[in-house]
Structure formats: structure tokens, C-alpha cells
Protein backbone atom coordinates (compact mmCIF):
# COMPACT_ATOMS: atom_id res chain seq x y z
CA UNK A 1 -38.94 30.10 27.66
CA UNK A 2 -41.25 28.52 25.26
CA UNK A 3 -38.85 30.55 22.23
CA UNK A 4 -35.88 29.58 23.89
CA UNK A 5 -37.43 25.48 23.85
CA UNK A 6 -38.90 25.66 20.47
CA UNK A 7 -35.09 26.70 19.22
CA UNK A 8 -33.24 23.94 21.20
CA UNK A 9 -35.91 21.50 19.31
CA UNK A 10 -35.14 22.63 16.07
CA UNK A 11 -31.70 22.78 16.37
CA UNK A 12 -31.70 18.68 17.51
CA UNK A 13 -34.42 18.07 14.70
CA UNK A 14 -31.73 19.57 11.97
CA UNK A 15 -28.72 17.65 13.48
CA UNK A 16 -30.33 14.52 13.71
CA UNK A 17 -32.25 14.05 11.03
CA UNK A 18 -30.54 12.53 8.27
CA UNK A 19 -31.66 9.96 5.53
CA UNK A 20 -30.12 6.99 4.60
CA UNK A 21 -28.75 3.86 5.71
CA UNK A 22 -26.37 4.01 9.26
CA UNK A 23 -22.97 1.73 8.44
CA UNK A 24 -23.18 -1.65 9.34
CA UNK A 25 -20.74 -3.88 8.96
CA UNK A 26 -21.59 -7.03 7.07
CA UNK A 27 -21.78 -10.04 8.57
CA UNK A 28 -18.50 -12.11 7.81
CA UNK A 29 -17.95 -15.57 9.69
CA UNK A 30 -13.82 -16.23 9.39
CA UNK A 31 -12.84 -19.89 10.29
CA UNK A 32 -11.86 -20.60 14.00
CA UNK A 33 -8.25 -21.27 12.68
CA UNK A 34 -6.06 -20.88 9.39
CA UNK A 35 -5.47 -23.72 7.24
CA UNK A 36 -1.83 -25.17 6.91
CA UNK A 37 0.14 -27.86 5.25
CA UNK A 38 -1.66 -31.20 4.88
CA UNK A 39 -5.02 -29.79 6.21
CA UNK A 40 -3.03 -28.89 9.60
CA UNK A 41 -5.11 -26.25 11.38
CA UNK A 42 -3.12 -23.65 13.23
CA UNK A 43 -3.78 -22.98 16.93
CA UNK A 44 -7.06 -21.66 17.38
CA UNK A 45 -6.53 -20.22 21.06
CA UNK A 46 -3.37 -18.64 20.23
CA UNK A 47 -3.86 -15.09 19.81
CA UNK A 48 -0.18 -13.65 19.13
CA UNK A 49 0.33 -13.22 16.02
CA UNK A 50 3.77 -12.35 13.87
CA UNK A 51 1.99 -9.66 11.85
CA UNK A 52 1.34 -7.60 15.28
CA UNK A 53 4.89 -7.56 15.31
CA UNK A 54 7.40 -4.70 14.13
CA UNK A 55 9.20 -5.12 11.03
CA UNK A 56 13.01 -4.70 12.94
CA UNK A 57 11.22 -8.00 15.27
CA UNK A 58 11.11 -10.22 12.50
CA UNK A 59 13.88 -9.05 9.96
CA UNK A 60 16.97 -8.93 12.32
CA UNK A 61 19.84 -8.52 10.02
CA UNK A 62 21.06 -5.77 10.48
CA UNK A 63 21.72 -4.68 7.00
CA UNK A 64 18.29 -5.43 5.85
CA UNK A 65 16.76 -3.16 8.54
CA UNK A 66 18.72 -0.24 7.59
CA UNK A 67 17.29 -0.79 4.05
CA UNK A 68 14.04 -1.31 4.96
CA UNK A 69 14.59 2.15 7.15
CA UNK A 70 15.88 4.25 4.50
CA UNK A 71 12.93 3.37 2.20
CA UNK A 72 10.55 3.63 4.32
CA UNK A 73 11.99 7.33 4.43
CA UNK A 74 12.66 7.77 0.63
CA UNK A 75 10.22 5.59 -0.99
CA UNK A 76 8.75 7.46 -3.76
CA UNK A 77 5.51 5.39 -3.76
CA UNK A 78 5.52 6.04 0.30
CA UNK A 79 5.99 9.66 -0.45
CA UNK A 80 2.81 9.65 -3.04
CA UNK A 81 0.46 7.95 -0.61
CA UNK A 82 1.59 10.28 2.30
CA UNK A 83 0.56 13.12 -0.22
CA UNK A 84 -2.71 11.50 -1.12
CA UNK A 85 -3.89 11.12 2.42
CA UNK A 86 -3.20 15.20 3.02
CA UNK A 87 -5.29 15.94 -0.82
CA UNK A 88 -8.03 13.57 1.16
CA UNK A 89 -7.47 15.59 4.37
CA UNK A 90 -8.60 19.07 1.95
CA UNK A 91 -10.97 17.44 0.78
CA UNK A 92 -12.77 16.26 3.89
CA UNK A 93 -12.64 20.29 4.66
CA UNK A 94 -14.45 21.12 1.26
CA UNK A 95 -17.01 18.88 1.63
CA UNK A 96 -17.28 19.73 5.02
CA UNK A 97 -17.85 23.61 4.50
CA UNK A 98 -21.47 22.90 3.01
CA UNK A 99 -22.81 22.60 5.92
CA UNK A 100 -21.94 25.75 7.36
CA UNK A 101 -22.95 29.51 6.02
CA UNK A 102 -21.72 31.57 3.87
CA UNK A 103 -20.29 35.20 4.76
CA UNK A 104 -18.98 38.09 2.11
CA UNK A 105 -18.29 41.50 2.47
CA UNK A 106 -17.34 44.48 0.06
CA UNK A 107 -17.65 48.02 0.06
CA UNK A 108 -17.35 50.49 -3.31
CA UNK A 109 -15.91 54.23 -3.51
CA UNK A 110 -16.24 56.97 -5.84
CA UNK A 111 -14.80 60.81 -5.38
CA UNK A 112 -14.60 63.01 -8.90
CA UNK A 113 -13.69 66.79 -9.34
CA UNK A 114 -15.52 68.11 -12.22
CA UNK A 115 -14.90 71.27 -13.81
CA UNK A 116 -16.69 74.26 -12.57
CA UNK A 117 -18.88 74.56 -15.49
CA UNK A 118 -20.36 70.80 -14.95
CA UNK A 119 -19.81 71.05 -11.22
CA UNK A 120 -22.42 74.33 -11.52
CA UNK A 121 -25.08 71.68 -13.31
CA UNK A 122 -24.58 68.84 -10.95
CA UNK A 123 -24.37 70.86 -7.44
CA UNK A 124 -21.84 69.58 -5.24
CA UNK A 125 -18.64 69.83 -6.20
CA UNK A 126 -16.16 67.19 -5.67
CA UNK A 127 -18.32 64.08 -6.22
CA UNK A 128 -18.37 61.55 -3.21
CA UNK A 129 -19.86 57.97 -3.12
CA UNK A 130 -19.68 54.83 -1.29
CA UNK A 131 -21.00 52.13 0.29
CA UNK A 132 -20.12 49.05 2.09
CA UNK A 133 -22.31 45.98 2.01
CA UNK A 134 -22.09 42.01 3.73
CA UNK A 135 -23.93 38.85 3.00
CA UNK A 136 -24.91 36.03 4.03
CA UNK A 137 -26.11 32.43 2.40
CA UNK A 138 -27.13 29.24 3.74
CA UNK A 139 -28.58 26.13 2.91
CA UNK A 140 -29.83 24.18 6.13
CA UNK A 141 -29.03 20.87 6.19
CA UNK A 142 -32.28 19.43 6.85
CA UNK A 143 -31.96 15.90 5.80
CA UNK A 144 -28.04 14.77 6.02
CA UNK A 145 -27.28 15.40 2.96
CA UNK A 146 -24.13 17.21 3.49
CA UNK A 147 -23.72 15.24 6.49
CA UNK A 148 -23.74 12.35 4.51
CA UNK A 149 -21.53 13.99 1.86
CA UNK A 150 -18.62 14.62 4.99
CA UNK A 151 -19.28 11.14 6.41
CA UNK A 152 -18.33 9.26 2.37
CA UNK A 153 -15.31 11.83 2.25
CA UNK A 154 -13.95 11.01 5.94
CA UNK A 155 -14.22 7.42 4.79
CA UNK A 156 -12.02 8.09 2.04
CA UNK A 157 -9.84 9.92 4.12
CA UNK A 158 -9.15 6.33 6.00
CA UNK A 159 -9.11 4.69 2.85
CA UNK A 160 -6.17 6.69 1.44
CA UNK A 161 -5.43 6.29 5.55
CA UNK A 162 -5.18 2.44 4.99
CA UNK A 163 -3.89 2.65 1.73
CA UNK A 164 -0.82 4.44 2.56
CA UNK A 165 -0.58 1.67 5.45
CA UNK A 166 -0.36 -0.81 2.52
CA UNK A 167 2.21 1.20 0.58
CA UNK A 168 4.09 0.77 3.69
CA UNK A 169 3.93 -2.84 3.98
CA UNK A 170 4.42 -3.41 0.55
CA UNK A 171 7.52 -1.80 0.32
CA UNK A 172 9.10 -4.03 3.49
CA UNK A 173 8.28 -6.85 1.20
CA UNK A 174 9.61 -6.04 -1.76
CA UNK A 175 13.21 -4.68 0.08
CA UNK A 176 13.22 -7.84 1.74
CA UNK A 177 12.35 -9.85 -1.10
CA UNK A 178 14.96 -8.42 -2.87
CA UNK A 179 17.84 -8.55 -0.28
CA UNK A 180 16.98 -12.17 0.53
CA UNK A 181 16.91 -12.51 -3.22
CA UNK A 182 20.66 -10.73 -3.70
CA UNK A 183 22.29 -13.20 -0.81
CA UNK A 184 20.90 -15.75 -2.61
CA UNK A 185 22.69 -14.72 -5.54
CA UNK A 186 25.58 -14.18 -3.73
CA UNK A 187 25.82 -17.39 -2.35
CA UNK A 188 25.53 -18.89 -5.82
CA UNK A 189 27.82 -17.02 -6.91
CA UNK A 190 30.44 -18.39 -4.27
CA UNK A 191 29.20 -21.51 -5.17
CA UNK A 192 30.42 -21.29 -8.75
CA UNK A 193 33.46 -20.01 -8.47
CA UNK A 194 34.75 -22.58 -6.17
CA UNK A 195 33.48 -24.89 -8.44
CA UNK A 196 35.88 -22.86 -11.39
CA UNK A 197 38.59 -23.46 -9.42
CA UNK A 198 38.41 -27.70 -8.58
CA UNK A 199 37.65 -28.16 -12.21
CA UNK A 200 40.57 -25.70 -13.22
CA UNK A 201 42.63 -28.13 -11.24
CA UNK A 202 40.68 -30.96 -13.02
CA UNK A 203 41.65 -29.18 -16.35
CA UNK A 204 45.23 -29.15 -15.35
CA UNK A 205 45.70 -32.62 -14.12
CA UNK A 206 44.14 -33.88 -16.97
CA UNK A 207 46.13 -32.21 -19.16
CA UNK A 208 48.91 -33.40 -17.36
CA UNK A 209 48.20 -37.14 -17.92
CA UNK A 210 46.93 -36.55 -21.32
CA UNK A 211 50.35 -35.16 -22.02
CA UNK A 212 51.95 -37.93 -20.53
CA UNK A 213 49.32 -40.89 -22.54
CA UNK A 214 47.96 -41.85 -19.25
CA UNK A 215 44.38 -40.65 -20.51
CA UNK A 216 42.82 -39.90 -23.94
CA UNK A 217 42.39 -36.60 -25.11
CA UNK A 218 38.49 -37.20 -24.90
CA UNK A 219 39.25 -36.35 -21.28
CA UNK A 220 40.57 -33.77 -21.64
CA UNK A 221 37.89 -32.13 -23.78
CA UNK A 222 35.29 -33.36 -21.16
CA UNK A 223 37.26 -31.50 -18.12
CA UNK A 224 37.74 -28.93 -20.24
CA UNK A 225 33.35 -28.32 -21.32
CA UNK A 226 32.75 -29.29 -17.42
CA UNK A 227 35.25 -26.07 -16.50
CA UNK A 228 33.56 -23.75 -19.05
CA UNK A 229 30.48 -24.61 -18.11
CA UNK A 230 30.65 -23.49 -14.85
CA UNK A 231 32.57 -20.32 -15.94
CA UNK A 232 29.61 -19.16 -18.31
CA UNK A 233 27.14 -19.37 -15.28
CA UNK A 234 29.36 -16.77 -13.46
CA UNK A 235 28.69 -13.52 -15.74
CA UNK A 236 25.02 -13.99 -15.66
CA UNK A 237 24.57 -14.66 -11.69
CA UNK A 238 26.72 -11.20 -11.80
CA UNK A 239 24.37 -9.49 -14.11
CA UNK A 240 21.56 -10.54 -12.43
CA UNK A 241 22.87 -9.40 -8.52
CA UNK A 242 23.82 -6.05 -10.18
CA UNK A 243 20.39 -5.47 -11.78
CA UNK A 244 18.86 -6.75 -8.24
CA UNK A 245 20.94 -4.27 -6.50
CA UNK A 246 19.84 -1.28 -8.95
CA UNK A 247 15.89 -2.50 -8.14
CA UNK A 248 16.74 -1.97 -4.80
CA UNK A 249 18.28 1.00 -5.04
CA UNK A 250 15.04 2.20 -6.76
CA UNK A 251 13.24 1.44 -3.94
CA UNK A 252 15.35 3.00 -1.50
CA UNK A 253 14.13 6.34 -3.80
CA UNK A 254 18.12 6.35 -5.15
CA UNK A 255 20.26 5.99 -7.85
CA UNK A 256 21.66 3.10 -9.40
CA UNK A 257 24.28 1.66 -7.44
CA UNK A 258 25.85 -0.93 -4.66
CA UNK A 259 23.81 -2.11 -1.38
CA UNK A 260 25.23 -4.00 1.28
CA UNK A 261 24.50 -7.66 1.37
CA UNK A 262 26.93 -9.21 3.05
CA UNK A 263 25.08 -10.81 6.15
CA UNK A 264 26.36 -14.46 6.34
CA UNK A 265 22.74 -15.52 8.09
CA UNK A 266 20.41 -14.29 6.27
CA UNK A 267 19.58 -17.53 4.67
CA UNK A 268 19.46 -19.29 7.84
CA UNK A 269 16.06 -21.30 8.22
CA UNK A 270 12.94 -19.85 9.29
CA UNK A 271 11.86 -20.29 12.94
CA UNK A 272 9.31 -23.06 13.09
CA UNK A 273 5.99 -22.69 14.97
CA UNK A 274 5.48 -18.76 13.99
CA UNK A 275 2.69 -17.63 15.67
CA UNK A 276 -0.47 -16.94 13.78
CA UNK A 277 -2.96 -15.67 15.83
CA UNK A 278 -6.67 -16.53 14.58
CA UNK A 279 -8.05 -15.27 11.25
CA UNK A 280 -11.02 -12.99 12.79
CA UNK A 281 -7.93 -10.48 13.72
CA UNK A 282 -7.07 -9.90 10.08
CA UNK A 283 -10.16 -8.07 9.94
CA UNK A 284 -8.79 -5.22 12.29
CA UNK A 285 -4.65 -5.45 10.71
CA UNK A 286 -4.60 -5.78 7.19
CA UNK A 287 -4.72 -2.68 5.11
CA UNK A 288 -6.66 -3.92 2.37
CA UNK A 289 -9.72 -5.54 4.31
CA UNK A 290 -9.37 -1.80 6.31
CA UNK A 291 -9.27 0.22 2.97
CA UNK A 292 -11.88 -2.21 1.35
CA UNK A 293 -13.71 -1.50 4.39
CA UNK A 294 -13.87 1.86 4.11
CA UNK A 295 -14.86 2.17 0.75
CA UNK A 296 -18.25 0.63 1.34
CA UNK A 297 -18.72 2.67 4.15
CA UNK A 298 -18.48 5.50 1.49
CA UNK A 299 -20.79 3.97 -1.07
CA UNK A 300 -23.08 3.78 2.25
CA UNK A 301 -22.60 7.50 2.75
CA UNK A 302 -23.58 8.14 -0.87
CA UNK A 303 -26.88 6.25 -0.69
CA UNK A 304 -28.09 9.34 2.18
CA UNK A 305 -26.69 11.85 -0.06
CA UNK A 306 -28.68 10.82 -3.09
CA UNK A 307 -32.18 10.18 -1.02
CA UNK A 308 -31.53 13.41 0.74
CA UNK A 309 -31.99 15.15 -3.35
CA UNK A 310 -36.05 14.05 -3.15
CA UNK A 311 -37.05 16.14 0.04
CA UNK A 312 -37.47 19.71 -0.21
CA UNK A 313 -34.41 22.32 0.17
CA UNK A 314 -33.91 25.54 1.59
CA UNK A 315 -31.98 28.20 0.97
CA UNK A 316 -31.79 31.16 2.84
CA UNK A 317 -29.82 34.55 1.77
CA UNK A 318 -29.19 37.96 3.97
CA UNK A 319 -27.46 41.15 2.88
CA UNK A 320 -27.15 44.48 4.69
CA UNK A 321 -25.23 47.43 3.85
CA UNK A 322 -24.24 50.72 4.33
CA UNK A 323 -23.73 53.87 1.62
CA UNK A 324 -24.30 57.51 1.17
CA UNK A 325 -23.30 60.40 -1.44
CA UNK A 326 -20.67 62.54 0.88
CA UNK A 327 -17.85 60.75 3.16
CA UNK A 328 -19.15 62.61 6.24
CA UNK A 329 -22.72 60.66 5.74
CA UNK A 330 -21.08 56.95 4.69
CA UNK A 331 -21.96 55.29 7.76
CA UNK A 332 -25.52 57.67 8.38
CA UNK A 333 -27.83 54.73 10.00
CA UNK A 334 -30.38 56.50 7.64
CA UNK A 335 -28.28 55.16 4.43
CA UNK A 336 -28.35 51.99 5.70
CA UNK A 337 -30.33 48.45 3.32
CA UNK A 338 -31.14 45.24 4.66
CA UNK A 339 -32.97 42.64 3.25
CA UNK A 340 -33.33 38.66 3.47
CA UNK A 341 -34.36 36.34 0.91
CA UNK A 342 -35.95 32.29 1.54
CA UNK A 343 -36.60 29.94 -1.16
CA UNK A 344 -37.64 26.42 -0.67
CA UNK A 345 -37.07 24.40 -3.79
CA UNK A 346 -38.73 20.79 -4.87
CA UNK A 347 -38.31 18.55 -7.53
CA UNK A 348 -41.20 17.14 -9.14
CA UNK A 349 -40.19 15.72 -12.37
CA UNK A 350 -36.32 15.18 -13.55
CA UNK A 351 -36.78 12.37 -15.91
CA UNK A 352 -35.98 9.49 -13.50
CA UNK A 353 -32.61 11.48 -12.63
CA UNK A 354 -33.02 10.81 -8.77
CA UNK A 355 -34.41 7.87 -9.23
CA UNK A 356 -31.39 6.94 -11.03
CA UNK A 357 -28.66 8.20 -8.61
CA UNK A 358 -30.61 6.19 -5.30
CA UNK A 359 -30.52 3.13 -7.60
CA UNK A 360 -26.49 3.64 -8.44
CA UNK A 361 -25.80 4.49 -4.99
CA UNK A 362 -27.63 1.15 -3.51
CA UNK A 363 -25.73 -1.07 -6.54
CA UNK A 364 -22.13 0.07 -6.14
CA UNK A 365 -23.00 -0.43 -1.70
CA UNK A 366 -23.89 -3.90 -2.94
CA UNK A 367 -20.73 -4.38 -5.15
CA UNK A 368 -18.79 -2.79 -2.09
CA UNK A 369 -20.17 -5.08 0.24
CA UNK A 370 -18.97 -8.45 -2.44
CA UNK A 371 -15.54 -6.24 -2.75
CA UNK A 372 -15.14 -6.25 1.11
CA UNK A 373 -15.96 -10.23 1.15
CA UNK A 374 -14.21 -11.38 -1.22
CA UNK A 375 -11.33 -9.39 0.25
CA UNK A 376 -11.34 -10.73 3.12
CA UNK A 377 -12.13 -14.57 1.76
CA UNK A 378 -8.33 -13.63 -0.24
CA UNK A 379 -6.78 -12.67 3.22
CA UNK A 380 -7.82 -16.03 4.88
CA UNK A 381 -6.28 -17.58 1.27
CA UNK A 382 -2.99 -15.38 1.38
CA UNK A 383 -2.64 -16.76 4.98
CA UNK A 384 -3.14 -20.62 4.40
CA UNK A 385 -1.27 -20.26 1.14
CA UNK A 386 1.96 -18.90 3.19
CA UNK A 387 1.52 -21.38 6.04
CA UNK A 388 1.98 -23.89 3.10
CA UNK A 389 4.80 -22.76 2.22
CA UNK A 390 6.63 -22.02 4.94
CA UNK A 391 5.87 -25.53 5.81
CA UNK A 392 7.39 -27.56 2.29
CA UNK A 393 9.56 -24.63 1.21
CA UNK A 394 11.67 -25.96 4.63
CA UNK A 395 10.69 -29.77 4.11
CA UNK A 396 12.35 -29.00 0.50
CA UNK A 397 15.42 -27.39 2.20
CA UNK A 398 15.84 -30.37 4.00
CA UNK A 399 15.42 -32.52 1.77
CA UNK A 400 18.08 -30.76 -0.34
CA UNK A 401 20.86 -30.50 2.16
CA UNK A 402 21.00 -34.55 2.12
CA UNK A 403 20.72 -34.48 -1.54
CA UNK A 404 23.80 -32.01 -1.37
CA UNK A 405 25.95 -34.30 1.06
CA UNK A 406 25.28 -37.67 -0.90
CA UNK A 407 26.14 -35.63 -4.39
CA UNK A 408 29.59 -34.49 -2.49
CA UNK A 409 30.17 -37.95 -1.41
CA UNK A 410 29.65 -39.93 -4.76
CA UNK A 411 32.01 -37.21 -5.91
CA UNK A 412 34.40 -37.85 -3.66
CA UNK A 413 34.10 -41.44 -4.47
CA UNK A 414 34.08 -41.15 -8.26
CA UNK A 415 37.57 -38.97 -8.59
CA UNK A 416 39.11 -41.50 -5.89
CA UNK A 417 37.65 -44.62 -8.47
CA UNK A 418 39.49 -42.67 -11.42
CA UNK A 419 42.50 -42.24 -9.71
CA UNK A 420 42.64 -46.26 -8.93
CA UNK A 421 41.78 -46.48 -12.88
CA UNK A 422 38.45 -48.19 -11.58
CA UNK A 423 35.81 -46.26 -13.58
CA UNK A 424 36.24 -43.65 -16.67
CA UNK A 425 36.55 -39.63 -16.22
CA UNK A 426 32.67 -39.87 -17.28
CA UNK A 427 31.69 -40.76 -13.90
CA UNK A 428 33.57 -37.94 -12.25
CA UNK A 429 32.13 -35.59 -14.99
CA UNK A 430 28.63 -36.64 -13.65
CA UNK A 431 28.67 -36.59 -10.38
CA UNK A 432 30.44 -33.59 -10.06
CA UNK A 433 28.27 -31.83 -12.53
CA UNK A 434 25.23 -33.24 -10.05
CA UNK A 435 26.77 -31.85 -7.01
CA UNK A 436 27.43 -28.41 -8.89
CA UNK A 437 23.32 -28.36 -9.45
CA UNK A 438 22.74 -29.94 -6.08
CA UNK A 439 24.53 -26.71 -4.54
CA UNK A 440 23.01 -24.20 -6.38
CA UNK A 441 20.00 -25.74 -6.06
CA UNK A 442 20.32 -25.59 -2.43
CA UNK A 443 20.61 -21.81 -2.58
CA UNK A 444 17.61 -21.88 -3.96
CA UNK A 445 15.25 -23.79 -1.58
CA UNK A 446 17.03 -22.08 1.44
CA UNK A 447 16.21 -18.88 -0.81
CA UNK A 448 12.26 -19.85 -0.84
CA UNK A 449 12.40 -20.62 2.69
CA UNK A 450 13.74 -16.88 3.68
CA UNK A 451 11.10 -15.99 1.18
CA UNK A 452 8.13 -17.65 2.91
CA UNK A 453 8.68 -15.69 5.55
CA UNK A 454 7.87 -12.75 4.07
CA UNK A 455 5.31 -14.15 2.11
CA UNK A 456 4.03 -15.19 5.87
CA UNK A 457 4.47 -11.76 7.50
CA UNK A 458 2.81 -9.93 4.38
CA UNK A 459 -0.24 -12.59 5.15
CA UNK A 460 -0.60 -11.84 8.07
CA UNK A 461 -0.54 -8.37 7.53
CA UNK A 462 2.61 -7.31 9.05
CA UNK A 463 5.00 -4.12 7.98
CA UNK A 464 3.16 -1.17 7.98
CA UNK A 465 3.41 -1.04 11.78
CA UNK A 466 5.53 1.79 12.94
């Protein structure tokens, strides 16, 4: 009993005691709520939150979800962090085996016939040999070192966990920063050659009346540098969508070729009042404060396996085996060996070595622990910054559409003026060339307002949700 008691004790002594620092996390105090537009503070009690939310929630068209699904599938960068996490996984398993035994076998034979004048000298005749022969190592883990070796290398396992995680929700940005970006193109595209065709008609009429004496030929030429320059706008907005589309395509892990963008809302505005939720959740959703996370709790890991290196270790070797000169006798218990071996090793003087290693592992837990903080102190920033601009990228929008419908009215106005011969061609010339910029320029703020949302969602830390 008191054998059987002394055993149980040792065996809790050597899995408990380890050296080092447990993981704590740091003390981090996030704001009660985010920060918005003109010092607006989002609503602290509200504890939904768009980034809990599934990609396919907050990206409904249709055509952008099935690219978002395909590269999630065929992303190459997807596919390399999926491989990194299962290189971690192996790892984890090396580092792990340190902690347990050690157990070889082998076994040797040797049979020879010699001729009868040598076998005469030697005695028996064939020669027989063999033997067989297992072993046994071990180096108890006395003070965690190995333990704390298994605990840095499971951390990195979430890292590369949360890293993939990232990957993920990096790639739902970027496909729907670039669809968003192609419809935008699109749109300006439309825009451009619709403006071709009233100034074609503008070119003709003018013509027309120039032909006739009604107008100078100055018109002319001014209808006819109006026309081209909306003509030379249209190659380039192509070259740019088709480009866009093969960036897509790269990202969908395919070739260069066409996507579908043809959705007719996806520039609609941006539903207002997006839930939030309150910044102390980012700490539990976004990959990088995760990943960041577990990095330090590595760098803690490491500070246990390099105070573990001053105590005193043990090693402890076994081998037994079997042999015998004649196959009949190979496994005689008389033939048999065994013998153990014990060493117990301690460093006295290594030139500051392990002095060294304690003092790097305690610095880079330190520069962890500023990593971790300042990435959360960006997350809180990323978050305010997209609340911004969700909130003036649609005031701009807004403000834009009016600009649009006053430029198409003083248009309207001008070529009715030059048709009564009140005013000169110059005035239609202007405002129509500050409609054609008010248009596309449109595009653009309804663009960065379909943008913001993504900005938002990425903020938040959204996407990488299954």
C-alpha cells in the first residue's frame, strides 16, 4: 500500500510540476461603444452584430455569392493556409512525442558452411548465430519542459487555426470588392455610351445647320471634341472591367476569363442602422486579435521551456535481449542480457547561454503582449474608421444624386435656350459635359457606398464564418 501511494505521488508530482509562467490574458479595457461619424457613439447595449453574420446574410446577390462560393473552394491562398494548419497539426505530434518513451527492437543472424578442412578447426559445422535485442529510452519530464514545448506548438496550431480564418475573410473581401468594383464599371460604362449616342445626334444636327449657315463651323468642331471625348473614355472603362474580371478570376483559383456581373442592384444603398454590437466582442471574432492572441500565448510557453534547461535532467535507458550460437538455443533464457542505464545531467557553467534564452523568451512575451494591444487598439480603429464611412460615403451619394438631377436639368434648359437662339452652343457644351461627370461621378460614390460595406463587415470581423 505504502509502494502503491508513494507511485500515485510521484506520478502527480511529474505531471504537475512545470516551470514557467501559466497564460494570462492581458488586461485590455475596449470602449463601451465604437466611435462613428461626427463623434456619434454606436449603441452600447446592442449586442448583434453584422460580423456574427454569414457572408450569403449580408451579400445577397446572387451572383456575388456564387463567387464568393467558388473561391472559397478554389482559392489558392485558402488552399495554402488549409495546408499550413495540417504541417502545424504534425508538428504538434512531434513536439508532443518528447514526452513519451522511446521503444526499438532488432535482432541479427548469421549461418555459414565452411569447408571441412576449416569446419575440422572451428568444431561445429554449419555456423549459427543470432540474437534479438529491444530498448528502451526516456527522459522524464520533470519540470514542463516538454509540456511547455506541446503547449507553444498547440498555440501555433490555433494561430495557423486563426490565420486560415483570416485567409477566409480576406478573400470575401477582395471578391466582393472586386464585383462591386466591376458593376461599377459597368454602369459607367452604360453611362458613356448613352452619352456617345446624344452627342452623335448633337454632331449630326450641328452639322446639319452648319451646312445650312444657321451656325458657325466653330460649332461644329465643339460638338464634334464633346463626342470624341466621351468616345475615348469608352476603351479604357473596357480595359479596366476586363482586367477586373481576370483579378477575379484569379481569385476564384481560374483562368483568365468572363464573370457574371450583371445584377442590376448591386449598387443599391447600404442599409442604414447596421448593427454593431460592442467592441469587447471583437476580442472573441476577429482572426487577427485571435491569431495575435495566440502567438503570445506561445512566447508564454517558451519562457517554461527555457527555465525548465537550469534544473537537473534525467535520462533513463533499458535494453534486453536475447542470442545464442545454434538456432535450437536462440531463445535459451540462459542467453538472455539485460541491463539499464540512469544519468542525471546539470549545467553549471554555459557562458550565460541559459541565461540568455530566459531573457529572449521573457522579451519577445513582452513584444507579444504590445503586438496583441496594439492589435486590438487597430480593430477598435478599423471599426470607427468604417462606421465613418459608411456614414459620408452615403451622405456623398446623396448629395450626388441632386447634383446629377440639377446637371440634367440645366442641360435640358441650355439645348432648349440654343434652339430659341437664346445662348451660344458653349453653354450646351458645358452643361452637358457637367452632367456627363456628374453621372459618372455618381457611379462612383454609390460605388464607395457598396464598398463601405465591406469595409464595415471586414471591421467587424465578418467572412470567415462558415
Amino acid at each position: 500500500m505504502v509502494s502503491a501511494g508513494a507511485a500515485a505521488l510521484l506520478s502527480v508530482w511529474l505531471a504537475g510540476c512545470m516551470v514557467g509562467p501559466n497564460y494570462k490574458r492581458p488586461q485590455v479595457a475596449p470602449p463601451p461603444a465604437y466611435r462613428g461619424a461626427d463623434n456619434a457613439v454606436t449603441d452600447a447595449a446592442q449586442t448583434a452584430s453584422v460580423g456574427d453574420q454569414n457572408w450569403a446574410t449580408v451579400f445577397q446577390e446572387p451572383e456575388l455569392q456564387d463567387l464568393i462560393r467558388t473561391a472559397l473552394k478554389n482559392n489558392y491562398d485558402v488552399q495554402i493556409a488549409a495546408k499550413r494548419v495540417l504541417e502545424q497539426q504534425a508538428q504538434v505530434k512531434i513536439t508532443r512525442a518528447a514526452e513519451f518513451p522511446t521503444l526499438s527492437g532488432g535482432g541479427t543472424g548469421l549461418g555459414a558452411e565452411l569447408p571441412n578442412s576449416l569446419g575440422n578447426q572451428v568444431g561445429s559445422n554449419p555456423l549459427a548465430d543470432g540474437s534479438f535485442s529491444f530498448s528502451a529510452a526516456w527522459t522524464p519530464d520533470f519540470w514542463g519542459q516538454y509540456r511547455r514545448a506541446t503547449e507553444g506548438a498547440r498555440a501555433t496550431l490555433l494561430q495557423q487555426v486563426w490565420a486560415q480564418r483570416a485567409v477566409r475573410m480576406s478573400v470575401v473581401q477582395q471578391v466582393a470588392t472586386a464585383y462591386f468594383t466591376i458593376r461599377a464599371l459597368d454602369r459607367q460604362l452604360e453611362i458613356s455610351q448613352e452619352t456617345v449616342k446624344i452627342r452623335q445626334q448633337s454632331v449630326d444636327l450641328t452639322k446639319r445647320l452648319t451646312d445650312g449657315g444657321s451656325s458657325p463651323l466653330s460649332d461644329l468642331r465643339q460638338a464634334e471634341e464633346s463626342l470624341y471625348t466621351a468616345t475615348s473614355e469608352i476603351p479604357q472603362l473596357e480595359q479596366q472591367i476586363q482586367e477586373e474580371e481576370n483579378a477575379l478570376r484569379l481569385l476564384l483559383g481560374q483562368d483568365p476569363g468572363t464573370v457574371a456581373h450583371t445584377d442590376p442592384h448591386a449598387l443599391d444603398p447600404v442599409p442604414q442602422a447596421l448593427p454593431t454590437g460592442i467592441p469587447s466582442q471583437l476580442l472573441e471574432r476577429r482572426p487577427d486579435i485571435l491569431e495575435a492572441e495566440e502567438q503570445l500565448i506561445n512566447a508564454n510557453a517558451q519562457i517554461g521551456v527555457a527555465k525548465a534547461q537550469f534544473f537537473p535532467q534525467l535520462s533513463i535507458s533499458a535494453s534486453a535481449g536475447l542470442g545464442g550460437d545454434e538456432w535450437s538455443n536462440l531463445f535459451d533464457p540462459g542467453g538472455h542480457t539485460v541491463y539499464g542505464i540512469g544519468s542525471l545531467t546539470q549545467a553549471i557553467f554555459e557562458g550565460g547561454k541559459l541565461k540568455g534564452q530566459l531573457n529572449l523568451a521573457k522579451a519577445q512575451k513582452e513584444e507579444m503582449v504590445l503586438n496583441y494591444q496594439k492589435t486590438i487598439k487597430g480593430a477598435f480603429r478599423d471599426v470607427s474608421n468604417a462606421l465613418i464611412t459608411v456614414n459620408k460615403t452615403r451622405a456623398t451619394r446623396e448629395q450626388q444624386e441632386r447634383l446629377v438631377a440639377s446637371a440634367e436639368d440645366a442641360s435640358r434648359l441650355a439645348r432648349m435656350r440654343y434652339q430659341g437662339g437664346a445662348t451660344s452652343y458653349l453653354e450646351v457644351l458645358t452643361t452637358d459635359a457637367t452632367l456627363y461627370s456628374a453621372q459618372l461621378n455618381l457611379v462612383t460614390a454609390q460605388q464607395n457606398e457598396a464598398l463601405s460595406l465591406v469595409t464595415l463587415y471586414d471591421a467587424l470581423g465578418g467572412g470567415w464564418q462558415e
